[in-house]
N, C-alpha and C. Protein backbone atom coordinates (compact mmCIF):
# COMPACT_ATOMS: atom_id res chain seq x y z
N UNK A 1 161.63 173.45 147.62
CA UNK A 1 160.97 172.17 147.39
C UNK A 1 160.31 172.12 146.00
N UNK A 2 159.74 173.27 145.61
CA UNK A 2 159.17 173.30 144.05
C UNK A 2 159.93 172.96 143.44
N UNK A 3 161.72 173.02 143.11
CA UNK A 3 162.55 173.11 142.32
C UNK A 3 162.62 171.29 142.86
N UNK A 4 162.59 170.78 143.44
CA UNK A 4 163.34 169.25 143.61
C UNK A 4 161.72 168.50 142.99
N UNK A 5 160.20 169.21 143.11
CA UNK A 5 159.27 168.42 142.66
C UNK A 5 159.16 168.44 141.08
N UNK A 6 159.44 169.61 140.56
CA UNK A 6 159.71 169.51 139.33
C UNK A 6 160.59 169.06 138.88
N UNK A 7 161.97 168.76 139.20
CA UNK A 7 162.52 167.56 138.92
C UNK A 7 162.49 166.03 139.11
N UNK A 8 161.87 165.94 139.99
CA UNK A 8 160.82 164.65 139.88
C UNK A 8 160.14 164.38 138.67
N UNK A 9 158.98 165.09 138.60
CA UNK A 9 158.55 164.83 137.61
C UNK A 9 158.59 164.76 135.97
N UNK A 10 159.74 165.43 136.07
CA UNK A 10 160.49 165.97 134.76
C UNK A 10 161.36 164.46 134.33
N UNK A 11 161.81 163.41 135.27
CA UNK A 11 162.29 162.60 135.92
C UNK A 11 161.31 161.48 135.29
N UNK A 12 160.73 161.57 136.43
CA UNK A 12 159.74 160.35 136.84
C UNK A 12 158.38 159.99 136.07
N UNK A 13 157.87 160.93 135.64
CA UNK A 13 156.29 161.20 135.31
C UNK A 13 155.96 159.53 134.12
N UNK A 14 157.45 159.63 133.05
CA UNK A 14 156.87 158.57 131.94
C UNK A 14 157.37 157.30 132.46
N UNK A 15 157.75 156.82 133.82
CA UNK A 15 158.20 155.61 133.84
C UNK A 15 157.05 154.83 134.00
N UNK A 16 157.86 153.67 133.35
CA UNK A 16 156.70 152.32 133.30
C UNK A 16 156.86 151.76 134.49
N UNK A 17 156.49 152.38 135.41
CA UNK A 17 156.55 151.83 136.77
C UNK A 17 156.01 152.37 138.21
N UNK A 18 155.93 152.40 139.53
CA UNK A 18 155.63 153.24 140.07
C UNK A 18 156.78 153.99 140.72
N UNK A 19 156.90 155.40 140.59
CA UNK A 19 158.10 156.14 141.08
C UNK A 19 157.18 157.05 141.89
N UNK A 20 158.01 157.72 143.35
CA UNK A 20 157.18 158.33 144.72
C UNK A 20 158.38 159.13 144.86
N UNK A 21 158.56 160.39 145.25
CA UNK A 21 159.43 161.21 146.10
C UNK A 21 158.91 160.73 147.62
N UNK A 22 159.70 160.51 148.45
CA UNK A 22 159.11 160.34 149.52
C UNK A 22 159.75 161.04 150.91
N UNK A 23 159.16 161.65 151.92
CA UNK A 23 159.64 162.18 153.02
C UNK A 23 160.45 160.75 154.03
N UNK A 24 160.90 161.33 154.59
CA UNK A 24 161.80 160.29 155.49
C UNK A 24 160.74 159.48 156.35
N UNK A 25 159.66 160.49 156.88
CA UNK A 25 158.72 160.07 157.74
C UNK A 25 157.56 159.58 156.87
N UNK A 26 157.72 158.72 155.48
CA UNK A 26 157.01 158.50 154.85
C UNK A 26 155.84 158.37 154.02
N UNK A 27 155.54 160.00 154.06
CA UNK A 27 154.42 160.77 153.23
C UNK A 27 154.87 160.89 152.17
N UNK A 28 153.98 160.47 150.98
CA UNK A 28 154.86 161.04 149.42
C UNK A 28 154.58 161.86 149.16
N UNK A 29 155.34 163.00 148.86
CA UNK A 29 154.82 164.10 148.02
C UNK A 29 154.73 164.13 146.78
N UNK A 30 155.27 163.13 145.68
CA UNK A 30 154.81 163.42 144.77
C UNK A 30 155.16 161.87 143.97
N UNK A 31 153.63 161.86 143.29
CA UNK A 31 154.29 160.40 142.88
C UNK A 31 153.77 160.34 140.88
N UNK A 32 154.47 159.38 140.81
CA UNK A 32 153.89 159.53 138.72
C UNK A 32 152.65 158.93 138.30
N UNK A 33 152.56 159.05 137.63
CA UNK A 33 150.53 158.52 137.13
C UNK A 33 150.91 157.30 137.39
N UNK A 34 151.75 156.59 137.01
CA UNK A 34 151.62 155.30 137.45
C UNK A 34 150.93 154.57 138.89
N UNK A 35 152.03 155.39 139.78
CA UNK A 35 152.16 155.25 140.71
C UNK A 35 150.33 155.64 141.20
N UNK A 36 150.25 156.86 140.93
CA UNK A 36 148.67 157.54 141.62
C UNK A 36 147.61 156.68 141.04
N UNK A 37 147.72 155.68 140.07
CA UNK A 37 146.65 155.10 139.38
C UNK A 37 146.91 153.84 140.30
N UNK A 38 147.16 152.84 141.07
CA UNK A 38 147.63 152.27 142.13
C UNK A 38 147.45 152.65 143.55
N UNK A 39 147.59 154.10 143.65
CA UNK A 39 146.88 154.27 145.14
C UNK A 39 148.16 155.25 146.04
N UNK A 40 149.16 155.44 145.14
CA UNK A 40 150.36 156.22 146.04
C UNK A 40 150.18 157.24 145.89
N UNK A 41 149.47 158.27 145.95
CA UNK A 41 148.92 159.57 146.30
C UNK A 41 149.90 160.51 146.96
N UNK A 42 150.19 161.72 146.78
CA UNK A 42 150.82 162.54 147.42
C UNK A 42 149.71 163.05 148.87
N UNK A 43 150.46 163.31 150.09
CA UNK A 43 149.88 163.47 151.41
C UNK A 43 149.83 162.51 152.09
N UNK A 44 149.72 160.67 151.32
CA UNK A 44 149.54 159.84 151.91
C UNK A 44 150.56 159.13 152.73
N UNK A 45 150.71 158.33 153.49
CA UNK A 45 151.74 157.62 153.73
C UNK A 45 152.36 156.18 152.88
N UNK A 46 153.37 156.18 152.87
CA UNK A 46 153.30 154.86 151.71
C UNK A 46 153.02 153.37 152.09
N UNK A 47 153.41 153.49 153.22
CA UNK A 47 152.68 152.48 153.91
C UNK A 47 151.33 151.85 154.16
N UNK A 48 150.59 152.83 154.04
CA UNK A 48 149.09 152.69 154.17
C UNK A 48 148.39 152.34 153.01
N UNK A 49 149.48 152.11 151.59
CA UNK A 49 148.86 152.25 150.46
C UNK A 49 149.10 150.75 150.61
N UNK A 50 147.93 149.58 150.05
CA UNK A 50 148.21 148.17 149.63
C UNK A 50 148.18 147.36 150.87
N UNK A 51 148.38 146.41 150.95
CA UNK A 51 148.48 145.74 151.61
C UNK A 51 150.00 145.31 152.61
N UNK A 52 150.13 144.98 153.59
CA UNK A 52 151.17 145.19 154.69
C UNK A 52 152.45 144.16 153.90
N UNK A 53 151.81 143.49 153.15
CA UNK A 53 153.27 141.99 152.13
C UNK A 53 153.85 143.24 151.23
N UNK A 54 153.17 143.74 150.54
CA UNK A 54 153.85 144.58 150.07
C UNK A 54 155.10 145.99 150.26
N UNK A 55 155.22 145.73 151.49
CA UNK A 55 155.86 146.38 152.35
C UNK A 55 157.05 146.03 152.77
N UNK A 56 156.99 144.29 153.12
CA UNK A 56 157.98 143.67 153.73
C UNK A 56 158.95 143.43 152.83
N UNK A 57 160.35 143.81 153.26
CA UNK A 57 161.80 143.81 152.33
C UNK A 57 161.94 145.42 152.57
N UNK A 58 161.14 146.52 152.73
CA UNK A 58 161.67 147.58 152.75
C UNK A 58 162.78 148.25 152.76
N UNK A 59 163.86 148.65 152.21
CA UNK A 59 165.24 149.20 152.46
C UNK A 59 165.66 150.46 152.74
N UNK A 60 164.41 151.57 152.94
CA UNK A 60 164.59 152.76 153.19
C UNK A 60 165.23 152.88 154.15
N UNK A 61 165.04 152.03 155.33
CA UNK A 61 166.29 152.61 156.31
C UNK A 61 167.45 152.23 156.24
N UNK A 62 167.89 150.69 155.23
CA UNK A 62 169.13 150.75 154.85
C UNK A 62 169.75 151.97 154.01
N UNK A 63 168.83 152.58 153.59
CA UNK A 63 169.79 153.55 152.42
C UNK A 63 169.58 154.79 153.16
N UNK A 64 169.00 155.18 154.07
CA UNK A 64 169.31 156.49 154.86
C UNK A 64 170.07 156.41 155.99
N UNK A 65 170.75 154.79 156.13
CA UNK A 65 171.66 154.45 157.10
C UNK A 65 172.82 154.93 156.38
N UNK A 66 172.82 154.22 155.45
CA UNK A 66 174.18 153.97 154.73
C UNK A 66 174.19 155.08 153.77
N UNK A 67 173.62 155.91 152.91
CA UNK A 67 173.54 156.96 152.06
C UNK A 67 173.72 156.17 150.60
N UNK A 68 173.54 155.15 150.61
CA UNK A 68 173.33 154.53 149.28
C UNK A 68 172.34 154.14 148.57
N UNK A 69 171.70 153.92 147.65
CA UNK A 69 170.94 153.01 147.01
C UNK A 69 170.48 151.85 147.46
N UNK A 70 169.49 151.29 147.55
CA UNK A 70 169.32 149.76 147.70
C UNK A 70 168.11 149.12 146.76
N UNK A 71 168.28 147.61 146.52
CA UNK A 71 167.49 147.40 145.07
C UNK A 71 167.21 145.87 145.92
N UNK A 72 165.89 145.63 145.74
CA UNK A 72 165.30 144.44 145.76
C UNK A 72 164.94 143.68 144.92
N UNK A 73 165.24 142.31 144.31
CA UNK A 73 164.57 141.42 143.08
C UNK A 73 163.72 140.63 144.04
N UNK A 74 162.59 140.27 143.05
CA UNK A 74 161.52 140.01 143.97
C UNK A 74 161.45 138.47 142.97
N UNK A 75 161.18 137.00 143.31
CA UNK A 75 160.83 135.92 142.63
C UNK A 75 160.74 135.97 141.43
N UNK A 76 159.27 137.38 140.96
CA UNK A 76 158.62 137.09 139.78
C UNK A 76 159.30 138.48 138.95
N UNK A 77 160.99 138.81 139.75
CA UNK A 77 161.50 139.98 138.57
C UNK A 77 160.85 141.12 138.95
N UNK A 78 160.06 141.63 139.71
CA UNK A 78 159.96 143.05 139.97
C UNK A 78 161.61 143.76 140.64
N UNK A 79 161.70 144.62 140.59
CA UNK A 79 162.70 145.67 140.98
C UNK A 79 162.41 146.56 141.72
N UNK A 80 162.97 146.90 143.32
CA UNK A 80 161.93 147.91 143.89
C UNK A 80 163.56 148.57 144.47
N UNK A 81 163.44 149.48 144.05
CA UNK A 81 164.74 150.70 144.46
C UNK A 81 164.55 151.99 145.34
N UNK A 82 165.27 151.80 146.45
CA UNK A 82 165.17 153.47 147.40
C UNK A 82 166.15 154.15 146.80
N UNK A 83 166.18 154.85 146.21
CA UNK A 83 167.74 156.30 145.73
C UNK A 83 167.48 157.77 147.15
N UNK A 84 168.56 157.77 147.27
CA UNK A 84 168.74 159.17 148.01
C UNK A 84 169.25 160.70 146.85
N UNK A 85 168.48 161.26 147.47
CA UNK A 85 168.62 162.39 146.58
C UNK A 85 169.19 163.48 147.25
N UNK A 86 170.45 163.58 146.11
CA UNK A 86 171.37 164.48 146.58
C UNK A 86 171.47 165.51 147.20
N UNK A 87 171.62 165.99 148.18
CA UNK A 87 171.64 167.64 148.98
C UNK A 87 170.18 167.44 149.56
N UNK A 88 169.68 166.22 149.47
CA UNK A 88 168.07 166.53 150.63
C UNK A 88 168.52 165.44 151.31
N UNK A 89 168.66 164.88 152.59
CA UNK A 89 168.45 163.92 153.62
C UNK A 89 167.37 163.73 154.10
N UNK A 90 166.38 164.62 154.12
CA UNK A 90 165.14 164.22 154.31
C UNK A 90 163.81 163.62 153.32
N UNK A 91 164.34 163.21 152.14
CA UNK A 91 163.23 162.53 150.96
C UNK A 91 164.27 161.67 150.43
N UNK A 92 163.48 160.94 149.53
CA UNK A 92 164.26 159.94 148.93
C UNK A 92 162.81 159.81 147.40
N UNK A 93 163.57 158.76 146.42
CA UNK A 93 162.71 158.57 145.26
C UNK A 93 162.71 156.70 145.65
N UNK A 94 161.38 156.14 145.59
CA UNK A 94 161.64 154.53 145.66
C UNK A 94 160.80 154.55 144.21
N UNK A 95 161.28 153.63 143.59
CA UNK A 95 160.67 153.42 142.29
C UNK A 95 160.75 151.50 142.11
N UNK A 96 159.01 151.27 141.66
CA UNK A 96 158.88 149.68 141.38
C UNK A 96 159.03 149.28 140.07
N UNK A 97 159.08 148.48 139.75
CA UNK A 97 158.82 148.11 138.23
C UNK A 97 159.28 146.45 137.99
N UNK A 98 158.11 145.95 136.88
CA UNK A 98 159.12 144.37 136.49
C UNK A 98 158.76 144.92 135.12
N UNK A 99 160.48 144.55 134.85
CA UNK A 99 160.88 144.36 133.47
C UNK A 99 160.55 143.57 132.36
N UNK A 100 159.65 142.29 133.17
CA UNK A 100 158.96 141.02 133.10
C UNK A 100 157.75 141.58 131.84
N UNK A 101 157.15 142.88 132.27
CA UNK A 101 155.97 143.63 131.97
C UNK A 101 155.65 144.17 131.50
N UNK A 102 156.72 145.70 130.96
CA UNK A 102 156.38 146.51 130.35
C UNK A 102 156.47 146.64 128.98
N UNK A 103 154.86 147.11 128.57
CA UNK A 103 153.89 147.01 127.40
C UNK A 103 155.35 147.72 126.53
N UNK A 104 155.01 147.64 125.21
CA UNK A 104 155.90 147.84 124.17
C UNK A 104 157.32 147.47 124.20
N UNK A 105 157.81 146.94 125.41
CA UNK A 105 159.38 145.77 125.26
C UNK A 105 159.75 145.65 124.22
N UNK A 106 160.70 146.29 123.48
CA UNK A 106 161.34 145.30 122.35
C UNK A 106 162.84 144.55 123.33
N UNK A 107 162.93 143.48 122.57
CA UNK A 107 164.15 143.13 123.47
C UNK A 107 165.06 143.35 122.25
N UNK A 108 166.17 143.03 122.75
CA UNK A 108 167.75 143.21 122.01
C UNK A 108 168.70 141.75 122.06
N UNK A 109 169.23 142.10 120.56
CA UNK A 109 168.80 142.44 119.44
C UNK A 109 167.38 141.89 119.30
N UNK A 110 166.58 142.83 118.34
CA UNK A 110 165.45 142.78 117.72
C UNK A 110 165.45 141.71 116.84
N UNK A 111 164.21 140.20 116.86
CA UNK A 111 163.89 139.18 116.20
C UNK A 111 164.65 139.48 114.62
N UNK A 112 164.27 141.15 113.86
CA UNK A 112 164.88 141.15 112.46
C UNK A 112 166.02 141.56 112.92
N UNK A 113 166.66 142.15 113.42
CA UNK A 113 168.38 142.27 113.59
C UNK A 113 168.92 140.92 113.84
N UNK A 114 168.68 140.08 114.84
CA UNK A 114 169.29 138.93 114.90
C UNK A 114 169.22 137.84 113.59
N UNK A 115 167.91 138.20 112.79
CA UNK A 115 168.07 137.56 111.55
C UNK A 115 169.15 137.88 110.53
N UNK A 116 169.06 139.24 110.57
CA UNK A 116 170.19 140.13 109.61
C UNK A 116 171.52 138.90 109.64
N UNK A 117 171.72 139.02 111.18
CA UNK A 117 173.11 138.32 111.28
C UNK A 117 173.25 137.43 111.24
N UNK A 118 172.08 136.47 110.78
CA UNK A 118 172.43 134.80 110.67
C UNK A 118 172.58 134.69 108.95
C-alpha cells in the first residue's frame, strides 16, 4: 500500500483540484492539499465530508461495476471523475475540478500568439 500511496501523491499532490485515493468502502486514504484544505481528510469517509448535494450523481459504483472510468459535467463546468486503479479493486482515485477556475489559466492560443497570426 506504501508503494500505490506514493504514487498518488507523486500523481496527485499539484492538481488544481480535489484528488482522494479512496477505499471501496469509502474511507480516503490519501487525499492532495487541495482536497485536505476542503475537508477530505485521510481516515474519513467521503461522504461525511460537505454536504449530502454534493454527493448526489456519484458514479463509484458505476465504475466498480463496470471497471471503467466515469466523469460527471456539472451546469457550472465542474468535472468530477472515479478512475479505477489498476491491479487494486479495492480503491479507486475520484478527482474534482472546474476548468471554469483554475488560477493561472492561460488559454490557447495565447491573446499574443493569436495576434502573431492575424
Amino acid at each position: 500500500m506504501d508503494e500505490l500511496m506514493n504514487a498518488f501523491y507523486l500523481m496527485w499532490e499539484s492538481f488544481p483540484g480535489t484528488a482522494r485515493l479512496i477505499r471501496k468502502d469509502r474511507t480516503i486514504l490519501a487525499s492532495n492539499a487541495f482536497a485536505k484544505m476542503v475537508g477530505f481528510v485521510p481516515d474519513v469517509k467521503c461522504v461525511m465530508v460537505g454536504s449530502p448535494e454534493i454527493h448526489k450523481g456519484c458514479r463509484v459504483n458505476e465504475m466498480f461495476r463496470t471497471g471503467s472510468y466515469q466523469v460527471v459535467k456539472s451546469e457550472n463546468g465542474t468535472l468530477r471523475y472515479w478512475l479505477p486503479v489498476p491491479g487494486h479493486d479495492d480503491v479507486y482515485v475520484h478527482v474534482t475540478f472546474n476548468p471554469n477556475s483554475i488560477e493561472g489559466m492561460v488559454l490557447f492560443p495565447t491573446p499574443i500568439e493569436k495576434k502573431a497570426v492575424e
